[in-house]
Protein backbone atom coordinates (compact mmCIF):
# COMPACT_ATOMS: atom_id res chain seq x y z
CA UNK A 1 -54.67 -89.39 -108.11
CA UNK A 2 -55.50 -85.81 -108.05
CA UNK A 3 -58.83 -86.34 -106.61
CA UNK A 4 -57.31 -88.68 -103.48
CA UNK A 5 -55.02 -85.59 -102.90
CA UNK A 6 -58.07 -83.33 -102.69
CA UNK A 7 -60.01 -85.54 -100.41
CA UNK A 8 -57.11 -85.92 -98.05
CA UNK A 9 -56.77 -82.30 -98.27
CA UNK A 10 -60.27 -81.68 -97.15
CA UNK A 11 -60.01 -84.53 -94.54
CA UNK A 12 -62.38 -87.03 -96.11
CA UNK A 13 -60.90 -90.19 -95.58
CA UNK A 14 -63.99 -92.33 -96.37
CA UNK A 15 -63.84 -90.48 -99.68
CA UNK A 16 -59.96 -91.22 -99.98
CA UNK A 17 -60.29 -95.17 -98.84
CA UNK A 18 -63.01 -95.46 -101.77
CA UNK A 19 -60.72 -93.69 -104.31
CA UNK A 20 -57.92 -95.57 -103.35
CA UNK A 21 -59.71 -99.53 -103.54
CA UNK A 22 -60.96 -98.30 -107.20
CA UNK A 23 -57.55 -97.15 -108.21
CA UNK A 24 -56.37 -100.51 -106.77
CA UNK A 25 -58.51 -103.12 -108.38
CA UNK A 26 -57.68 -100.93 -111.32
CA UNK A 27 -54.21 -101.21 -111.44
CA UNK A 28 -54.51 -105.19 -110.32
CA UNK A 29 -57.12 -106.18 -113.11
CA UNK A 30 -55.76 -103.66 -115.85
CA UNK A 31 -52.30 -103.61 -115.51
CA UNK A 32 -51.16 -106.94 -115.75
CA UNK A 33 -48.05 -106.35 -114.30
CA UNK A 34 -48.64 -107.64 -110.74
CA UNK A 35 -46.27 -110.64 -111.31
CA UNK A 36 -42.74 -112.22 -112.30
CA UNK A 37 -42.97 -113.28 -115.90
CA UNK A 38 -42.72 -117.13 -115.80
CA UNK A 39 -43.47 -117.74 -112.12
CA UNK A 40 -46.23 -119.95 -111.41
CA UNK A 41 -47.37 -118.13 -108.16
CA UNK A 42 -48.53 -114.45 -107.55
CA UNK A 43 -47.89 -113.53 -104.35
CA UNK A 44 -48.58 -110.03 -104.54
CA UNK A 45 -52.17 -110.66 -105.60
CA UNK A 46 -52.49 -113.57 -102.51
CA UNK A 47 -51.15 -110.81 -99.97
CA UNK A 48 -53.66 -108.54 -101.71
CA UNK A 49 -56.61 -110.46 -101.33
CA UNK A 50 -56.11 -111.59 -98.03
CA UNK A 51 -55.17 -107.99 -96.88
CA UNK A 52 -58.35 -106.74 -98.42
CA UNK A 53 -60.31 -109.69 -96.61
CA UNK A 54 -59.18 -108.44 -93.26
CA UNK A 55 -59.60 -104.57 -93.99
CA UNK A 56 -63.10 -104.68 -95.63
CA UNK A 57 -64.48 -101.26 -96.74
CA UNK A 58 -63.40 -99.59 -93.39
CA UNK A 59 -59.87 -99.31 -94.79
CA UNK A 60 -58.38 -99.91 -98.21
CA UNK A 61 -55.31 -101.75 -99.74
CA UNK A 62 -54.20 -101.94 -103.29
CA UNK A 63 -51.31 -102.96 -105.44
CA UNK A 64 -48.53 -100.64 -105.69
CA UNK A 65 -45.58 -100.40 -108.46
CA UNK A 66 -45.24 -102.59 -110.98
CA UNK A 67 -42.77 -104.89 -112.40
CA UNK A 68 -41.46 -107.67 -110.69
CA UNK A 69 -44.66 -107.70 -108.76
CA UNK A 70 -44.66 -104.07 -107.10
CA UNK A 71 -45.65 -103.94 -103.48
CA UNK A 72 -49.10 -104.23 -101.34
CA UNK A 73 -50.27 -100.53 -99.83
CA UNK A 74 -52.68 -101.41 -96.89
CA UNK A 75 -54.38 -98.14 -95.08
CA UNK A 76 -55.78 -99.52 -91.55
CA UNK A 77 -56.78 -97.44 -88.39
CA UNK A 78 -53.82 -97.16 -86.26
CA UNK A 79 -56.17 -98.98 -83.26
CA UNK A 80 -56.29 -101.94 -85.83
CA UNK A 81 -52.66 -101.91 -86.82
CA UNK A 82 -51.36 -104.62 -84.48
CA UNK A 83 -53.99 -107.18 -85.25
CA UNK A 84 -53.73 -106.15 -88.94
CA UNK A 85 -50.04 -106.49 -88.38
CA UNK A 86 -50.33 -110.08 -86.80
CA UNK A 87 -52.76 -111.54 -89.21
């Protein structure tokens, strides 16, 4: 986390996207906590992996939280944030 901080810091977003999708898939493969225990569906992970298929590598988005499923965390360019928004 510390080294996200630092590239923000130094304005190196590229760096920061990067950092954050390998923190992501991270938490999301390792953590095992993206879900509700007994539920058949994930919907964290679907919202995930269709937020990461409309990003690509120009933005990032991750799981957030855990327990109960935590949240999504999408970074897009504010130009793309309607159409992000509406997809």
């Amino acid at each position: 986390m510390e080294e996200r901080a630092q590239a923000l810091r130094e304005g190196k977003m590229s760096q920061f996207l990067e950092l954050t999708r390998l923190s992501g898939a991270s938490s999301a493969m390792y953590l095992q906590n993206v879900s509700v225990a007994g539920a058949s569906e994930q919907p964290a992970m679907v919202a995930l992996a269709l937020a990461e298929e409309l990003v690509g590598t120009k933005s990032a988005a991750r799981i957030h939280g855990g327990g109960f499923g935590g949240t999504i965390q999408v970074f897009v360019p504010t130009e793309e944030a309607a159409s992000f928004a509406a997809a």
